[in-house]
C-alpha atoms as a PDB file:
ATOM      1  CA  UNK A   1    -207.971 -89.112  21.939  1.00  0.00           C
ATOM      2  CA  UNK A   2    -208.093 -89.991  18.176  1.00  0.00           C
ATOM      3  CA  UNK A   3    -208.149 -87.093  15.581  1.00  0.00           C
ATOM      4  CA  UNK A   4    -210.776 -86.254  13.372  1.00  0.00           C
ATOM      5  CA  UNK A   5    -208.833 -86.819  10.379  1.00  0.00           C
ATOM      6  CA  UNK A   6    -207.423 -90.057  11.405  1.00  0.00           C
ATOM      7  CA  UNK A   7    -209.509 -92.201   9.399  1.00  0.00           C
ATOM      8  CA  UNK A   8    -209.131 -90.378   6.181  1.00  0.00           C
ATOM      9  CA  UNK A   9    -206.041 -92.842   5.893  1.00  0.00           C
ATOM     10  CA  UNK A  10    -208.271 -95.758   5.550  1.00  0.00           C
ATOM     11  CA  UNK A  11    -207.110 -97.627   8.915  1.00  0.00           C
ATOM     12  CA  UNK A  12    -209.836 -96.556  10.895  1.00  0.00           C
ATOM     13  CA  UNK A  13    -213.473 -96.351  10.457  1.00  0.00           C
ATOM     14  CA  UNK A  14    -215.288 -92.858   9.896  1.00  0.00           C
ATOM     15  CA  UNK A  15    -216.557 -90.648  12.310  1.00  0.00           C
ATOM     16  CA  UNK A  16    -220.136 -89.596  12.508  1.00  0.00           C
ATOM     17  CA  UNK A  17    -219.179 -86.132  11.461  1.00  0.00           C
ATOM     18  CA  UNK A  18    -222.736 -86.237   9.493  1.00  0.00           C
ATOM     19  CA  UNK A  19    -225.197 -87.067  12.488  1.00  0.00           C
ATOM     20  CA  UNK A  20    -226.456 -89.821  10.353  1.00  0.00           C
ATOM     21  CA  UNK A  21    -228.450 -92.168  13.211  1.00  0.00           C
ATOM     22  CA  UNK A  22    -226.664 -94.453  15.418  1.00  0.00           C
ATOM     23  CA  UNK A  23    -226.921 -97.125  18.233  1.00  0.00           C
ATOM     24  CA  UNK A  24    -225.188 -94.654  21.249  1.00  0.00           C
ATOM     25  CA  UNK A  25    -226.250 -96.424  24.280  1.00  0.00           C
ATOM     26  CA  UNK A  26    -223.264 -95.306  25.777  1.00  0.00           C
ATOM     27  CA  UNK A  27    -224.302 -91.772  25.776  1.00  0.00           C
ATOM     28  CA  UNK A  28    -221.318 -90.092  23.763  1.00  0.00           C
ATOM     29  CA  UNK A  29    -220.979 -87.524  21.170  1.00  0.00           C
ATOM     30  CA  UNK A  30    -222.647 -88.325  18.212  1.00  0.00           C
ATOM     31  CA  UNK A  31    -219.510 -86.993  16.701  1.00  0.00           C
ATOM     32  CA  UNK A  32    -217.298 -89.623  18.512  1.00  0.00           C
ATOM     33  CA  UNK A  33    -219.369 -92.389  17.460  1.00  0.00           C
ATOM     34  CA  UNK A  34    -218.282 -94.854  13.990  1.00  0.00           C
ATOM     35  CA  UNK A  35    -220.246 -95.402  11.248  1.00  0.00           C
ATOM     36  CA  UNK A  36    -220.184 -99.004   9.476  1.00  0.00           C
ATOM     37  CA  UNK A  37    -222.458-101.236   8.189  1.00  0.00           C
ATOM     38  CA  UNK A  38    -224.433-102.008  11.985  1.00  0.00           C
ATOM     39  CA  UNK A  39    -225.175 -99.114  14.131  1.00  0.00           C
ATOM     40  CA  UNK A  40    -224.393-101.537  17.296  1.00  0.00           C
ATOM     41  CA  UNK A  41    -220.666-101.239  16.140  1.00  0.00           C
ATOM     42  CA  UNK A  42    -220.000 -98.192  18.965  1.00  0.00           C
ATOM     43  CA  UNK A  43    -221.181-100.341  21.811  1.00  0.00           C
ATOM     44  CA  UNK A  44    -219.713-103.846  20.638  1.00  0.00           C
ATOM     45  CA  UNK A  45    -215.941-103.394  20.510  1.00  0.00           C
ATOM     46  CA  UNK A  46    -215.862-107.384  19.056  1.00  0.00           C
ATOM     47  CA  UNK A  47    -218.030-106.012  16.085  1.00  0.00           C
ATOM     48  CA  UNK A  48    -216.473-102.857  15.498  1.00  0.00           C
ATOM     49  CA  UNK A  49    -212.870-104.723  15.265  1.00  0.00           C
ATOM     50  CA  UNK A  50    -214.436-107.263  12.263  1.00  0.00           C
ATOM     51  CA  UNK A  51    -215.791-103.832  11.044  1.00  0.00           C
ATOM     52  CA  UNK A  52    -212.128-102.454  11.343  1.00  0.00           C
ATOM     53  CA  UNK A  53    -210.167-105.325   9.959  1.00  0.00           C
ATOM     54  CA  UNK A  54    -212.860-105.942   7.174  1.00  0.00           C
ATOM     55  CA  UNK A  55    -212.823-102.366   5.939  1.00  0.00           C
ATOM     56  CA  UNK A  56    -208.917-102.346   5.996  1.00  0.00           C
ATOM     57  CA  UNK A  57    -208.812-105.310   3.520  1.00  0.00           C
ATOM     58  CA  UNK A  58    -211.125-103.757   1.066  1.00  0.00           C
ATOM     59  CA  UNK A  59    -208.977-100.500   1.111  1.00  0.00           C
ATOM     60  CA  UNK A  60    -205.422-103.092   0.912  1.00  0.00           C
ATOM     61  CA  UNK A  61    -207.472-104.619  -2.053  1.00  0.00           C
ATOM     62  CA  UNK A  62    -208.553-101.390  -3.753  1.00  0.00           C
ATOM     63  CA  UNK A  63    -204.952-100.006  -3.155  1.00  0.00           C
ATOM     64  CA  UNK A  64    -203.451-102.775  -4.847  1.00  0.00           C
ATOM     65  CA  UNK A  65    -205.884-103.129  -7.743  1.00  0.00           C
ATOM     66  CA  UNK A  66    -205.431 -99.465  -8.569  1.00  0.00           C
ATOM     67  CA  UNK A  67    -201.636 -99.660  -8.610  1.00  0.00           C
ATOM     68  CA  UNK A  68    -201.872-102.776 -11.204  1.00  0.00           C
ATOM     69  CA  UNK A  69    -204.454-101.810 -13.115  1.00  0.00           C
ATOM     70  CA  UNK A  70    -204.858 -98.089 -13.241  1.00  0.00           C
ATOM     71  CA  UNK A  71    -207.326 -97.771 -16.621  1.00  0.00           C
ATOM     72  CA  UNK A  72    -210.027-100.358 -14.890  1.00  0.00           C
ATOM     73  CA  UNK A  73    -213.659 -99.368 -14.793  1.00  0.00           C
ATOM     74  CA  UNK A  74    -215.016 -98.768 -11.945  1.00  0.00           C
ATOM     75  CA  UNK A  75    -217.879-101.425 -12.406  1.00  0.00           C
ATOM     76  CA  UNK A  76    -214.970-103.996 -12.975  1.00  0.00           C
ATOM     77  CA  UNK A  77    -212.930-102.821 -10.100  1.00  0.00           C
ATOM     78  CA  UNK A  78    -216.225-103.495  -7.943  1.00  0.00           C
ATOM     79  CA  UNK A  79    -216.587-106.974  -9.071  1.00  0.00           C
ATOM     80  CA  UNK A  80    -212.522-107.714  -8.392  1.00  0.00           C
ATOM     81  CA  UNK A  81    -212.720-106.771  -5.026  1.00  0.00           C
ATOM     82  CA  UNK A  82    -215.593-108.346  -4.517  1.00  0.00           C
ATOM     83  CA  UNK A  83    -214.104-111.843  -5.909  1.00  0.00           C
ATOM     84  CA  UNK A  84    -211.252-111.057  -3.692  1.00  0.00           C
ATOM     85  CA  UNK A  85    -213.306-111.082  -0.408  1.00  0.00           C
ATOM     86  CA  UNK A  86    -215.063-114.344  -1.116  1.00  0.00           C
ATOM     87  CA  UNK A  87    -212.090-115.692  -2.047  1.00  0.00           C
ATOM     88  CA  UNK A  88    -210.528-114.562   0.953  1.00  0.00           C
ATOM     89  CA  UNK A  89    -213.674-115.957   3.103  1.00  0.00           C
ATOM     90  CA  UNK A  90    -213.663-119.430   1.198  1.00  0.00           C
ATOM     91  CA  UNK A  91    -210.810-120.368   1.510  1.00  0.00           C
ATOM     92  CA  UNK A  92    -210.003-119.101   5.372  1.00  0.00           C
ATOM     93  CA  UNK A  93    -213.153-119.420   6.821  1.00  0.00           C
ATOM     94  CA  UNK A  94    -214.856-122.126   5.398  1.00  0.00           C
END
């Protein structure tokens, strides 16, 4: 069983600590449930792993932006990591 604090690292999504609503048709703790960007990410394990993998770029991104450019704005970090994921999706995907 997986710690509370385990995804406080950034390699794991959140838990539902808040109660904020989600998709739990499989009946378990609300507590125990994810939260992403689709509540159906607790009962599709194919969508919470492109959930996973998606949310531990951004934080590799973020990490590395912040060690090479520590006095950045915040509004201009937002728009590099954004660049970076379409990028990333252009050129891999597409």
């Amino acid at each position: 069983m997986q710690k509370e604090d385990d995804s406080s690292n950034g390699s794991n999504l959140a838990y539902n600590l808040k109660g904020i609503a989600n998709l739990n048709l499989l009946g378990k703790k609300i507590e125990r449930l994810v939260i992403s960007g689709d509540n159906r990410v607790n009962v599709q394990p194919g969508l919470l792993t492109h959930h996973t993998l998606w949310a531990r770029e951004h934080n590799r991104l973020v990490d590395e932006l912040l060690s090479t450019h520590p006095t950045m704005t915040g509004k201009r970090k937002k728009k590099c990591i954004i660049s970076s994921l379409r990028n990333f999706i252009v050129s891999t995907r597409l």
